[in-house]
N, C-alpha and C. Protein backbone atom coordinates (compact mmCIF):
# COMPACT_ATOMS: atom_id res chain seq x y z
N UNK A 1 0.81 -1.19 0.00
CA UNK A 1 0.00 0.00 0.00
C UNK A 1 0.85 1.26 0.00
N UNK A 2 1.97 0.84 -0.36
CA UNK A 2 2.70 2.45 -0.26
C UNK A 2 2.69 3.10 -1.98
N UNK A 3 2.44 4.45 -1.78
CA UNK A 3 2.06 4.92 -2.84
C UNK A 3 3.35 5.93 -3.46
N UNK A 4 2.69 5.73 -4.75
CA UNK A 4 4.19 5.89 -5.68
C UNK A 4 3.76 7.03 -6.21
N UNK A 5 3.65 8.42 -6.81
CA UNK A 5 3.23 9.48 -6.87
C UNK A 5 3.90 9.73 -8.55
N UNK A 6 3.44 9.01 -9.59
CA UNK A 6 4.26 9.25 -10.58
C UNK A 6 4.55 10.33 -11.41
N UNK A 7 3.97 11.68 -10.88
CA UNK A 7 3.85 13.13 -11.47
C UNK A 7 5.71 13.35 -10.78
N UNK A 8 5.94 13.27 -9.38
CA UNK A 8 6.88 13.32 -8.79
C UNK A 8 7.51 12.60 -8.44
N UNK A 9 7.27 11.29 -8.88
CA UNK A 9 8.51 10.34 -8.55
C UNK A 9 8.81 10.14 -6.87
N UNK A 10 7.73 10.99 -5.85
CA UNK A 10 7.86 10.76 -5.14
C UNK A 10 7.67 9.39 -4.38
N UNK A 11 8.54 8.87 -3.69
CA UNK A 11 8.58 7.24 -3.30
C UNK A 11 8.66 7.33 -1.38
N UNK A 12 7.57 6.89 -1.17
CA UNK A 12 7.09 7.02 0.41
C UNK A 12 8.19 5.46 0.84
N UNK A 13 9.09 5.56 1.51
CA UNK A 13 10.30 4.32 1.83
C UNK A 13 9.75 3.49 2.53
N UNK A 14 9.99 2.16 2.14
CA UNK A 14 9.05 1.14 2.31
C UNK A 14 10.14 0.47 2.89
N UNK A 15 9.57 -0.52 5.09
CA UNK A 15 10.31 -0.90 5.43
C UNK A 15 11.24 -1.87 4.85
N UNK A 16 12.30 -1.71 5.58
CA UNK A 16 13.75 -2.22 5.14
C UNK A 16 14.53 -1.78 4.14
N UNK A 17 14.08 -0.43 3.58
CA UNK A 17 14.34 -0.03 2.08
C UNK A 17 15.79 0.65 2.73
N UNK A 18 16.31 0.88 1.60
CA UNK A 18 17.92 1.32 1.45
C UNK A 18 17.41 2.47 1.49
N UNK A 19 17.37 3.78 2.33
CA UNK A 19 17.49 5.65 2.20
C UNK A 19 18.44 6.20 1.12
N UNK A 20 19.72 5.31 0.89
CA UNK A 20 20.66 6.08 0.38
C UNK A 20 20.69 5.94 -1.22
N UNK A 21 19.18 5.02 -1.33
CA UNK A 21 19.10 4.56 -2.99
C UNK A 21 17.74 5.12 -3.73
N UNK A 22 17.52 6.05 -2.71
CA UNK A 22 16.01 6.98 -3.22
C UNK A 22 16.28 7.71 -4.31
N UNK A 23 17.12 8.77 -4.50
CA UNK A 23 17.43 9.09 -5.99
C UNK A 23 16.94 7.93 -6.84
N UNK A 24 18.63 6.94 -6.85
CA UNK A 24 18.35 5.84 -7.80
C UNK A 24 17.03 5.57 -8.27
N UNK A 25 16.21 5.34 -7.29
CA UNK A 25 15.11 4.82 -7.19
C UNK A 25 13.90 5.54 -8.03
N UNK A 26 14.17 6.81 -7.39
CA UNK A 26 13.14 7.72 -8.34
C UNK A 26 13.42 7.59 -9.83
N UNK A 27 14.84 8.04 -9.94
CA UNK A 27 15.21 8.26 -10.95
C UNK A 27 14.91 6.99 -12.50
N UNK A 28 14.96 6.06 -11.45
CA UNK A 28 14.83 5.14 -12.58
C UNK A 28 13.15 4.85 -12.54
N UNK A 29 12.61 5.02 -11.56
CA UNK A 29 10.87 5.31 -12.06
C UNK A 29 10.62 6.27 -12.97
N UNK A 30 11.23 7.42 -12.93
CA UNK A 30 10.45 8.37 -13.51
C UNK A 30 10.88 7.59 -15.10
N UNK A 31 12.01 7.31 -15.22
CA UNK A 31 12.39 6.72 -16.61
C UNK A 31 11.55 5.36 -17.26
N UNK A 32 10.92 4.67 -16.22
CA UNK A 32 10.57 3.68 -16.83
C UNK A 32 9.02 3.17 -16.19
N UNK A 33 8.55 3.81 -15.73
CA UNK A 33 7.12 4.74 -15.69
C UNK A 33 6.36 3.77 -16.63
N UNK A 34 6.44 4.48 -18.10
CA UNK A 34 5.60 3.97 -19.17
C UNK A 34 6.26 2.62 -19.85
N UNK A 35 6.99 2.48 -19.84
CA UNK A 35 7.43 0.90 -20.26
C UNK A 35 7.15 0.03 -19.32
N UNK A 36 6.81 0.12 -17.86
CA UNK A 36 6.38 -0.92 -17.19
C UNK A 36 4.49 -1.17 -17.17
N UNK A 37 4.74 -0.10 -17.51
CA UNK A 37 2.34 -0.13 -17.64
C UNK A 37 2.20 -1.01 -18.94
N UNK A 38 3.27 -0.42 -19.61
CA UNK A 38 2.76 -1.07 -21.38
C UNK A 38 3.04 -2.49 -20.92
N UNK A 39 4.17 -3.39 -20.05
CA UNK A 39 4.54 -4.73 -20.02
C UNK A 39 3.10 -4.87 -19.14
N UNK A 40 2.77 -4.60 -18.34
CA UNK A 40 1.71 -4.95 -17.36
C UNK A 40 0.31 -4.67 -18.14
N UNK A 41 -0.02 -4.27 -19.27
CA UNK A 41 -1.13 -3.28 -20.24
C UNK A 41 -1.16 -5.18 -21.38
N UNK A 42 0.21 -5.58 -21.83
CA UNK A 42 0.15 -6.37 -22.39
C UNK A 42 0.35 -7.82 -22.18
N UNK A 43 0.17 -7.78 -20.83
CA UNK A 43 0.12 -8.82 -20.09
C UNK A 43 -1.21 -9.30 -19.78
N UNK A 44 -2.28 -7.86 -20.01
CA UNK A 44 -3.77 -8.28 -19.92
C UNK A 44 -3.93 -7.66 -18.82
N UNK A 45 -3.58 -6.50 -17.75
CA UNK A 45 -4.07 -5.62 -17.02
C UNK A 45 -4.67 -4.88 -17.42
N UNK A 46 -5.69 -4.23 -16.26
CA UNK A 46 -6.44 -2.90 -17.10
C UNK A 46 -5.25 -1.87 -16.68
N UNK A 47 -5.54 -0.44 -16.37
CA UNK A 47 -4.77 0.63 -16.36
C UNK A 47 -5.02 0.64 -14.95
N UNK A 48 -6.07 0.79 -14.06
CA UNK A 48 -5.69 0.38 -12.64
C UNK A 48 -5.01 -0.87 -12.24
N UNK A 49 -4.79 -1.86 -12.73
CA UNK A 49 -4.38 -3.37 -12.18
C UNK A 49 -2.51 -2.54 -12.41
N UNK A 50 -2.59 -2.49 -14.04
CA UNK A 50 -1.30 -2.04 -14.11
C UNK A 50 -0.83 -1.16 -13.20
N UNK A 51 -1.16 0.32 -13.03
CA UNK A 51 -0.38 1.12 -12.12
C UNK A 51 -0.45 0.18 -10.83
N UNK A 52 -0.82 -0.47 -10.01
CA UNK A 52 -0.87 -1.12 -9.36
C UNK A 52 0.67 -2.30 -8.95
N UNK A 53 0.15 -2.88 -10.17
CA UNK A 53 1.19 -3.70 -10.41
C UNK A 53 3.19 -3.15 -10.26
N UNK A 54 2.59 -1.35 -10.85
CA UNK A 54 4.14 -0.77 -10.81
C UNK A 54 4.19 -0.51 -9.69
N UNK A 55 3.57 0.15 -9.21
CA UNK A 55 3.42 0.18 -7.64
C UNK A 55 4.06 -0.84 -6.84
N UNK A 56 3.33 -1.56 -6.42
CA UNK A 56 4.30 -2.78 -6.30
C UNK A 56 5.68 -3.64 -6.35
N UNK A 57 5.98 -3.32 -7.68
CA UNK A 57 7.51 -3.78 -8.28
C UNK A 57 8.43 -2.64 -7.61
N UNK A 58 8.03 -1.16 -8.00
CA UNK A 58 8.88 -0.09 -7.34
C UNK A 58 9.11 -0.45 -5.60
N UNK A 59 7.72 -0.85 -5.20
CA UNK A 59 8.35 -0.92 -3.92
C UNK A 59 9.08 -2.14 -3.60
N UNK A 60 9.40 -3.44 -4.25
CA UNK A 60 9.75 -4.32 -4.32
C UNK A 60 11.32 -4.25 -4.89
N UNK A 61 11.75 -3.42 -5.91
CA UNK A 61 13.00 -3.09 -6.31
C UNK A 61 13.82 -2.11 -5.44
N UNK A 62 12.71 -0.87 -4.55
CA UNK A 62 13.30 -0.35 -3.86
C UNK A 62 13.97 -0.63 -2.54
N UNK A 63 12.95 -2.42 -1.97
CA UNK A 63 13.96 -2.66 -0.81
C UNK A 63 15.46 -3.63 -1.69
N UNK A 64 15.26 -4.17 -2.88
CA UNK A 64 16.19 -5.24 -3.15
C UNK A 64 17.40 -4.39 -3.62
N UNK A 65 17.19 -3.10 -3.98
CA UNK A 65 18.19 -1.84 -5.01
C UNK A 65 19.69 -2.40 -5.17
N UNK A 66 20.14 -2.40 -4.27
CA UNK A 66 21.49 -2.70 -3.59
C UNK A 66 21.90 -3.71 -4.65
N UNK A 67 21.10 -5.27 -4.37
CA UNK A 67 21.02 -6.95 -4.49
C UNK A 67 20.98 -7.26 -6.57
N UNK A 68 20.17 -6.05 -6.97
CA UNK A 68 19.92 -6.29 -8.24
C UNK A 68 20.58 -5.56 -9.45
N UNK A 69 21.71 -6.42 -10.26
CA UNK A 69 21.84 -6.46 -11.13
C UNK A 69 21.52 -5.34 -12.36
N UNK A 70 20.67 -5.97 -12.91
CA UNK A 70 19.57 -5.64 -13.90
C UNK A 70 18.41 -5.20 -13.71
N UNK A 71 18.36 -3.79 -13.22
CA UNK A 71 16.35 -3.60 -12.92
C UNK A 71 16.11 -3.39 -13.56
N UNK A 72 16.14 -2.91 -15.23
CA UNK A 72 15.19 -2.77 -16.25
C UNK A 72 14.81 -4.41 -16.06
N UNK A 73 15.24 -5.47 -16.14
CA UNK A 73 14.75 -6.83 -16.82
C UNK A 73 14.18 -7.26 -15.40
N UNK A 74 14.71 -6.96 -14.24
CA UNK A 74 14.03 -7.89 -12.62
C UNK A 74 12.59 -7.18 -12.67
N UNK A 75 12.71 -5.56 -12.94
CA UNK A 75 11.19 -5.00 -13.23
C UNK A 75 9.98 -4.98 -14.04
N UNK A 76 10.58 -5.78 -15.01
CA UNK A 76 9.61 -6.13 -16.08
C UNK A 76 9.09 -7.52 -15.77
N UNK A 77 9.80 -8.08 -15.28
CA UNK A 77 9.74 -9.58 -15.20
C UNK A 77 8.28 -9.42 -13.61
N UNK A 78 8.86 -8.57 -13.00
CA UNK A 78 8.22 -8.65 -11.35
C UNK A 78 7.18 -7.85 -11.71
N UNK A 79 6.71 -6.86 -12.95
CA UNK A 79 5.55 -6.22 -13.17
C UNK A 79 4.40 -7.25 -13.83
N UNK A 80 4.92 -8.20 -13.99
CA UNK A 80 3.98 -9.14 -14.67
C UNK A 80 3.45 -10.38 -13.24
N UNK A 81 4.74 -10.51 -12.48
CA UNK A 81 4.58 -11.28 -11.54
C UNK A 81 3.81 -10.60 -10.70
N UNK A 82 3.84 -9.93 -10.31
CA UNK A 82 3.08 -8.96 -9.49
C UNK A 82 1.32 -8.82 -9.81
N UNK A 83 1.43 -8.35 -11.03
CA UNK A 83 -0.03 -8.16 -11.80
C UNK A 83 -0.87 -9.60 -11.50
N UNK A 84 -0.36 -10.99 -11.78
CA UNK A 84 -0.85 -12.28 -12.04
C UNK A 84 -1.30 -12.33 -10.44
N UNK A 85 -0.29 -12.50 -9.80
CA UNK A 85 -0.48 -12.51 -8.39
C UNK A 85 -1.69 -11.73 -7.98
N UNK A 86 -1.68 -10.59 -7.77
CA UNK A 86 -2.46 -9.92 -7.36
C UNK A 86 -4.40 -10.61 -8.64
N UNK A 87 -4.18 -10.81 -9.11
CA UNK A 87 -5.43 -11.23 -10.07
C UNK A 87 -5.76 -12.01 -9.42
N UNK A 88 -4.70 -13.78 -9.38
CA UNK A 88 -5.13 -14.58 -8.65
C UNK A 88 -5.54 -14.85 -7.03
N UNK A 89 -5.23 -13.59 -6.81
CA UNK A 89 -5.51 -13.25 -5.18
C UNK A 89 -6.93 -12.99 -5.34
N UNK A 90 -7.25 -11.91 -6.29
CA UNK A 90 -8.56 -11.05 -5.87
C UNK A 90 -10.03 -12.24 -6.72
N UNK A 91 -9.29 -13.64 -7.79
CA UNK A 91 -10.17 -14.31 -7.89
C UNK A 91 -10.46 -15.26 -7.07
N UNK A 92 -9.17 -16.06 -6.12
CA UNK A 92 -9.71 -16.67 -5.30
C UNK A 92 -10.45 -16.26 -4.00
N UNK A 93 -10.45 -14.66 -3.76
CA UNK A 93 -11.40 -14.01 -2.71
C UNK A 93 -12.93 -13.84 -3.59
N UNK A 94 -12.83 -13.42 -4.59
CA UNK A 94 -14.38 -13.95 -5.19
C UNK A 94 -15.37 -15.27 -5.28
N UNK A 95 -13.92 -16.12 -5.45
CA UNK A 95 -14.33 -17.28 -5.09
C UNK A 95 -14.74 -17.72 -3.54
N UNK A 96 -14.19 -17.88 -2.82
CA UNK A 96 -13.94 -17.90 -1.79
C UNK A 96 -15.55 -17.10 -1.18
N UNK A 97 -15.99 -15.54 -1.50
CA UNK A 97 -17.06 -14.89 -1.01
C UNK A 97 -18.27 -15.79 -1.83
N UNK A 98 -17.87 -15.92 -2.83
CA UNK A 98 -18.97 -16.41 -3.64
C UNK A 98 -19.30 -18.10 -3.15
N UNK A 99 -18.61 -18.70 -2.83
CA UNK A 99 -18.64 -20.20 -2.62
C UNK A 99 -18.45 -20.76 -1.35
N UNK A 100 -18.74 -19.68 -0.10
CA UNK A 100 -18.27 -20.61 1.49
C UNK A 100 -19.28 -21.37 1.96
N UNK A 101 -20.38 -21.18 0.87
CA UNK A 101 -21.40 -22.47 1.28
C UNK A 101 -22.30 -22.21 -0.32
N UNK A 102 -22.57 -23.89 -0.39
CA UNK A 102 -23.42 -23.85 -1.56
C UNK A 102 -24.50 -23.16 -1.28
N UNK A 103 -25.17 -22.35 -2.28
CA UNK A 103 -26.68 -21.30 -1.93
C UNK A 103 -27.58 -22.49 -2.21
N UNK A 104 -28.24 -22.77 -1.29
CA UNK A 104 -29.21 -23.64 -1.00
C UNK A 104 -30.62 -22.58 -2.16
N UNK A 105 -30.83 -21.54 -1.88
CA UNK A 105 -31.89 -20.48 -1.99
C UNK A 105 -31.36 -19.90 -2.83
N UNK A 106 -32.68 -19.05 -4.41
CA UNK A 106 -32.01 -18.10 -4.69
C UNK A 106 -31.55 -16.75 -3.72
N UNK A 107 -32.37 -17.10 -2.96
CA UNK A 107 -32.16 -15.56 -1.64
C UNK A 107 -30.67 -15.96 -1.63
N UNK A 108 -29.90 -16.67 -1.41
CA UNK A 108 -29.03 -16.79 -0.44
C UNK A 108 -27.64 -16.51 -1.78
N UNK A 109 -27.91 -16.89 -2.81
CA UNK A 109 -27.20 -16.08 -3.89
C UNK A 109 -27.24 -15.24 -3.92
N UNK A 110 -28.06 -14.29 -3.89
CA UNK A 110 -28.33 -12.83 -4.23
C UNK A 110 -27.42 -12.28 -2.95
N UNK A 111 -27.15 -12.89 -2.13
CA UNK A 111 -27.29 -12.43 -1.10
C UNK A 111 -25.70 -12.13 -0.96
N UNK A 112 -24.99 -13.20 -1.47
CA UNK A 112 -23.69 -13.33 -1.95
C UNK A 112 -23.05 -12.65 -2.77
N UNK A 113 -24.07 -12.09 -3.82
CA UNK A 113 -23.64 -10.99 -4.95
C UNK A 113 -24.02 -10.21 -4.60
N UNK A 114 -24.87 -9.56 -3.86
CA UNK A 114 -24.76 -8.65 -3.01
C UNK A 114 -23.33 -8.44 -2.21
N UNK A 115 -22.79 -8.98 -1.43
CA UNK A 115 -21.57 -9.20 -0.74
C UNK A 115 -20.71 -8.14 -1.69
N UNK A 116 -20.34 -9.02 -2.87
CA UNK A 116 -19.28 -8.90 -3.96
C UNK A 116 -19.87 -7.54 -4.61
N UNK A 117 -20.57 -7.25 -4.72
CA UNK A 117 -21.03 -6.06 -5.36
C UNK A 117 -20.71 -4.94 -4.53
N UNK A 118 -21.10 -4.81 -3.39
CA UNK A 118 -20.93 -3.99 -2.37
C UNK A 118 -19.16 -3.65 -2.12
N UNK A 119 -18.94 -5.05 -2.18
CA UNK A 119 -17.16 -4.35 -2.53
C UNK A 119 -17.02 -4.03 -3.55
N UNK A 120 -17.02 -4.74 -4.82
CA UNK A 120 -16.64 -3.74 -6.48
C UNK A 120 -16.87 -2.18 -5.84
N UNK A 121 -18.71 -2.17 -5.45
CA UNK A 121 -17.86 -0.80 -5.18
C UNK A 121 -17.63 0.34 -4.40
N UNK A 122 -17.27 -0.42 -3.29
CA UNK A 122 -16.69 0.42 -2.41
C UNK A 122 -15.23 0.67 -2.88
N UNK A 123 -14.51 -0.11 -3.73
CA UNK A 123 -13.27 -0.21 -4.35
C UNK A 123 -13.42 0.93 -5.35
N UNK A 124 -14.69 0.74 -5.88
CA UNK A 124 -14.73 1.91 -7.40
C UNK A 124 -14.54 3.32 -7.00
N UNK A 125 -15.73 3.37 -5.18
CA UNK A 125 -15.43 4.75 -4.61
C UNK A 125 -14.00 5.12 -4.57
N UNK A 126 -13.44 4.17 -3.29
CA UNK A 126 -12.29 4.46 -3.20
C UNK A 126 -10.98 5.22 -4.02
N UNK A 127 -11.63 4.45 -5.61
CA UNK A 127 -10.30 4.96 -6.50
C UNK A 127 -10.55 5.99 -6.99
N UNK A 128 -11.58 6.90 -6.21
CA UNK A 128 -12.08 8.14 -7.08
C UNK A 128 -11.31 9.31 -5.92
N UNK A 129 -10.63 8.89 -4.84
CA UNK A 129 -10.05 9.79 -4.35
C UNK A 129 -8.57 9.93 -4.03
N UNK A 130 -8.20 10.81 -3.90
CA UNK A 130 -6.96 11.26 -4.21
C UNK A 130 -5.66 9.90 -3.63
N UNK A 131 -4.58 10.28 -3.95
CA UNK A 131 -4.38 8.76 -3.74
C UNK A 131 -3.52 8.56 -2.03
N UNK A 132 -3.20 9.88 -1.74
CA UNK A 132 -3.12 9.78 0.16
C UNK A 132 -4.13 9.29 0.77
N UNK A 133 -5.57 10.16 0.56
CA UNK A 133 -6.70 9.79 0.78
C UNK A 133 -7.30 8.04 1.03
N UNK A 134 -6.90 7.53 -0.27
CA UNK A 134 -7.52 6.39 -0.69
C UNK A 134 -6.79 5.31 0.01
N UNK A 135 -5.34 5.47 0.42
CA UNK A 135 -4.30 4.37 0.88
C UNK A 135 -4.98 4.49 2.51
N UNK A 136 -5.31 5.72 3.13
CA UNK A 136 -5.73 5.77 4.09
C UNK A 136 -6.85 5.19 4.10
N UNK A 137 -7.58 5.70 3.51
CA UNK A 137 -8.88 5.40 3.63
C UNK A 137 -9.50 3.26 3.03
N UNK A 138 -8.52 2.89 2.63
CA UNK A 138 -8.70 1.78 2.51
C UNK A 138 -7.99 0.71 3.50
N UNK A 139 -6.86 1.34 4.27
CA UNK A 139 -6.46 0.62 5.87
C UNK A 139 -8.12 0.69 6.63
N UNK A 140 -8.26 1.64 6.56
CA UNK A 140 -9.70 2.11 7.16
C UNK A 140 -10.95 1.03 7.01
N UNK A 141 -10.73 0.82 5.70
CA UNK A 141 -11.78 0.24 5.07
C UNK A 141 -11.69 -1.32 5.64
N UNK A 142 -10.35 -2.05 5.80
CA UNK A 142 -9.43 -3.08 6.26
C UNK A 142 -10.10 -3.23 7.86
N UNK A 143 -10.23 -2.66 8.34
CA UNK A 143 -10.63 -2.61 9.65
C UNK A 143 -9.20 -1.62 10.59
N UNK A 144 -8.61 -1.20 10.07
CA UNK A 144 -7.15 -0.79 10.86
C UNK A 144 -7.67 0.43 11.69
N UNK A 145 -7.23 1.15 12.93
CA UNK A 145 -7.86 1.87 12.92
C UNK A 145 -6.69 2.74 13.26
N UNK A 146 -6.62 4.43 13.77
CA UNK A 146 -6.02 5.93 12.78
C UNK A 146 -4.22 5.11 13.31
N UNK A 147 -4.21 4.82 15.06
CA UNK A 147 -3.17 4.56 15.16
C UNK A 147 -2.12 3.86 14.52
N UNK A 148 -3.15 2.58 14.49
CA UNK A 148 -2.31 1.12 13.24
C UNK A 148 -2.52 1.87 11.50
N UNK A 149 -3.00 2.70 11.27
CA UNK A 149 -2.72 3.20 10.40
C UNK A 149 -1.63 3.78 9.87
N UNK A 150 -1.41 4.57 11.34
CA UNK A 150 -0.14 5.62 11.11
C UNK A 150 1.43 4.84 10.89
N UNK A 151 1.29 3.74 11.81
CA UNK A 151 2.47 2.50 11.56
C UNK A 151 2.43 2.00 10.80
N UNK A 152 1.76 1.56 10.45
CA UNK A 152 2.34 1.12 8.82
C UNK A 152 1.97 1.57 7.87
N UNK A 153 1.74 2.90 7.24
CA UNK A 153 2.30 3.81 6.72
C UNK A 153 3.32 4.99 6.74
N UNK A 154 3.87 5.02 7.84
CA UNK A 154 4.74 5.56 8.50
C UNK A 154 4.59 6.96 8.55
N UNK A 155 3.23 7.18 9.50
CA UNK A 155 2.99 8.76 8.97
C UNK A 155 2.36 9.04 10.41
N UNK A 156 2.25 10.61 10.72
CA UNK A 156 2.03 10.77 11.77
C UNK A 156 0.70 10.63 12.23
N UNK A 157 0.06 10.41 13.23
CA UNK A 157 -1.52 10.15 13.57
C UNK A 157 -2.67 11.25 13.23
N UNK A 158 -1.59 12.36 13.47
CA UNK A 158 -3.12 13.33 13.10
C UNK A 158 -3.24 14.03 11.86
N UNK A 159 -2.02 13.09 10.66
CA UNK A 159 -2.33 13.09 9.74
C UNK A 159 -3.33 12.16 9.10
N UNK A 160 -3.08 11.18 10.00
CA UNK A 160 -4.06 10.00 8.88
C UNK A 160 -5.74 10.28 9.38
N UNK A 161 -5.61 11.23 10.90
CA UNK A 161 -6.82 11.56 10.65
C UNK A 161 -7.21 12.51 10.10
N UNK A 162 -6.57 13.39 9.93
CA UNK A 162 -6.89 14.64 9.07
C UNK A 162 -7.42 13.65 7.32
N UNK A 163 -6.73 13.10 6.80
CA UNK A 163 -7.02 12.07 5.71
C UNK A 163 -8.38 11.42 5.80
N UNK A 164 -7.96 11.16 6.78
CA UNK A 164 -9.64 10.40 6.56
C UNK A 164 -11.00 10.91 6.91
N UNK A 165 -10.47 12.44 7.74
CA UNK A 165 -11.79 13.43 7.55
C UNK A 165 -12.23 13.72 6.25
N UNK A 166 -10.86 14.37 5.38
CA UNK A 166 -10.77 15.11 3.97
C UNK A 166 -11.26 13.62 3.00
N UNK A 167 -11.44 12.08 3.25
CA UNK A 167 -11.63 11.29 2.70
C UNK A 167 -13.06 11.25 2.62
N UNK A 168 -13.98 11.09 3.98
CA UNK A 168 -14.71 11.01 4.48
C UNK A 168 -16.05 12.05 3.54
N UNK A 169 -15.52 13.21 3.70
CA UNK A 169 -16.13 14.19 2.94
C UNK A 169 -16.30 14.38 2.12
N UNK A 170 -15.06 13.89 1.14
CA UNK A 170 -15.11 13.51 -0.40
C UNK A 170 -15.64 12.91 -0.84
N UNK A 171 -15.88 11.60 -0.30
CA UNK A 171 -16.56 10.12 -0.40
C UNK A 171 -18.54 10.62 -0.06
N UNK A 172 -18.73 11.49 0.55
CA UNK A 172 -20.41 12.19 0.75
C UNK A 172 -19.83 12.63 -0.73
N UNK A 173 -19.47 13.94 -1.04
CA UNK A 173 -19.23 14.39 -2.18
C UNK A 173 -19.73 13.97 -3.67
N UNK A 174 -19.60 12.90 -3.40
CA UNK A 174 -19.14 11.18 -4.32
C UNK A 174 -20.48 10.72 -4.65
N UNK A 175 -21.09 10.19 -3.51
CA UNK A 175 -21.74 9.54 -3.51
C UNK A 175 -22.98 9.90 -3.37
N UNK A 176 -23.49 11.68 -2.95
CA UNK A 176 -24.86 12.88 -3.75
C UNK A 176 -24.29 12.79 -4.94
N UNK A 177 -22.90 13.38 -5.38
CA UNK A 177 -23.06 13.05 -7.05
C UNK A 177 -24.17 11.94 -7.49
N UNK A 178 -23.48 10.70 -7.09
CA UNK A 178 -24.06 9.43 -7.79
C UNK A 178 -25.47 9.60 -7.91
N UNK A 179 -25.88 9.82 -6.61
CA UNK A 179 -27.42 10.38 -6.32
C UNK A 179 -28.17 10.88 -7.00
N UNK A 180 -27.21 12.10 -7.35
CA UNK A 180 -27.88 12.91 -8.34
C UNK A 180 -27.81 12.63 -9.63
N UNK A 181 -27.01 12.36 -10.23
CA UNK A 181 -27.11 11.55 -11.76
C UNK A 181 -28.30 10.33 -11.74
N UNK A 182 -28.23 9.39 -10.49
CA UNK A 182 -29.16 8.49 -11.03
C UNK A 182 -30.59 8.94 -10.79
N UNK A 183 -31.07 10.09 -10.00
CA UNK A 183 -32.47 10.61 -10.01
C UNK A 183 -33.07 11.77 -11.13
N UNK A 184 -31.67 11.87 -11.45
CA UNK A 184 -31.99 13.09 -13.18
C UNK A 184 -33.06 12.16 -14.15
N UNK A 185 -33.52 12.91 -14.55
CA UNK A 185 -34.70 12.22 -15.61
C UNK A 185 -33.64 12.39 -16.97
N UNK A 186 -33.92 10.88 -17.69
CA UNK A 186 -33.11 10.92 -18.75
C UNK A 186 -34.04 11.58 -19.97
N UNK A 187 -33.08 12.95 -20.46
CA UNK A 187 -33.28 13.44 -21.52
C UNK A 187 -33.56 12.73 -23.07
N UNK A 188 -34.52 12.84 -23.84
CA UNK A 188 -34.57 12.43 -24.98
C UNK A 188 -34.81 12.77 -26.18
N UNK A 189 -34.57 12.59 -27.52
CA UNK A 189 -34.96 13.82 -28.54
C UNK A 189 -36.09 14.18 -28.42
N UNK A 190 -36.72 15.40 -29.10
CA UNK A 190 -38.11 15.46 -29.20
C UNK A 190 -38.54 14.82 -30.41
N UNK A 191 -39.75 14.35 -30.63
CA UNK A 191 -40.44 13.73 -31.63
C UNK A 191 -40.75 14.16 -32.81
N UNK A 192 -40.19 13.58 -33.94
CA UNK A 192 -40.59 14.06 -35.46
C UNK A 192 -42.11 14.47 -35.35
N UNK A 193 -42.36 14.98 -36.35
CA UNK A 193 -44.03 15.05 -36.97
C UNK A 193 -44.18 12.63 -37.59
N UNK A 194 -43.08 12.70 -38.42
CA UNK A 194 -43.12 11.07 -38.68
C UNK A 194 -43.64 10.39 -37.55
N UNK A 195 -42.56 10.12 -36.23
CA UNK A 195 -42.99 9.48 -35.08
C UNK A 195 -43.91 9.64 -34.55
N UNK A 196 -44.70 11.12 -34.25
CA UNK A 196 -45.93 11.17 -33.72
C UNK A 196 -47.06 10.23 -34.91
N UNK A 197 -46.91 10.33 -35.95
CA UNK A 197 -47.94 9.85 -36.99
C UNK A 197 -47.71 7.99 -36.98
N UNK A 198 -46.95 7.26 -36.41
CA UNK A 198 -47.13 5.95 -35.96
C UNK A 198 -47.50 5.80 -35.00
């Protein structure tokens, strides 16, 4: 969950990480940024799975920096590993929500996709806010609460609550939007002289 800020290359140091290889580190994100989305893009990610996936590898290259060789090729290789992984994680939790008991009832299906639905999208909210916001606000979501937040993200406490006020608010924001789009009456052309005459 540590977030990679790719406008700035800023890289939040992820335990055990080397301090003295943060340049490096940036430096070679900001360079290879778009060649790791396109390997993770053609691997069959969407554009969230992918940034995701870089996400990941960066923080994964940034504790090994020192150990590796070749990071153009360990990062391409670990942006794909990463991406698969994470897929097969989030299908066997579908599975897993969807299947911990056969649905005897259609109630009891519905009831299940209900479950799964309700996360899609609380996930969909989530990615609609900023991305301090969202890392917070999805420990949150985890059950963590501001303190265990602040540890393992390594940030101070009355920041992550300040975050998850400014989250909190956004997410109302969000979700009268939704409100309001789905109670708008949908607009439609007006009617030929033809159409009225059938």
């Amino acid at each position: 969950m540590v977030q990679l800020d790719k406008g700035t290359a800023r890289v939040a140091a992820p335990p055990g990480a080397d301090l003295g290889s943060r340049g490096e580190v940036e430096q070679f994100f900001r360079g290879h940024y778009r060649l790791l989305m396109k390997v993770a893009r053609v691997a069959g990610a969407t554009e969230q799975e992918a940034d995701d996936a870089v996400g990941m590898t960066m923080v994964d290259l940034w504790r090994r920096w020192p150990t590796i060789d070749r990071p153009k090729a360990y990062a391409c290789r670990a942006v794909v590993s990463n991406f698969i992984k994470r897929r097969n994680r989030e299908a066997k939790e579908t599975e897993r929500l969807l299947s911990t008991q056969a649905p005897v009832t259609e109630a009891d299906w519905d009831a299940r996709m209900t479950l799964w639905e309700d996360r899609e999208w609380v996930e969909q909210m989530l990615d609609r806010l900023p991305p301090t916001q969202r890392e917070v606000m999805a420990c949150y979501v985890e059950g963590l609460n501001s303190p265990e937040i602040a540890d393992y993200l390594d940030k101070r406490p009355d920041a992550i609550r300040k975050n998850l006020q400014f989250a909190r608010e956004r997410l109302k924001q969000i979700i009268e939007q939704e409100r309001c789009i789905q109670a708008s009456p949908i607009h439609t052309a007006p009617r030929t002289r033809e159409e009225d005459a059938l």
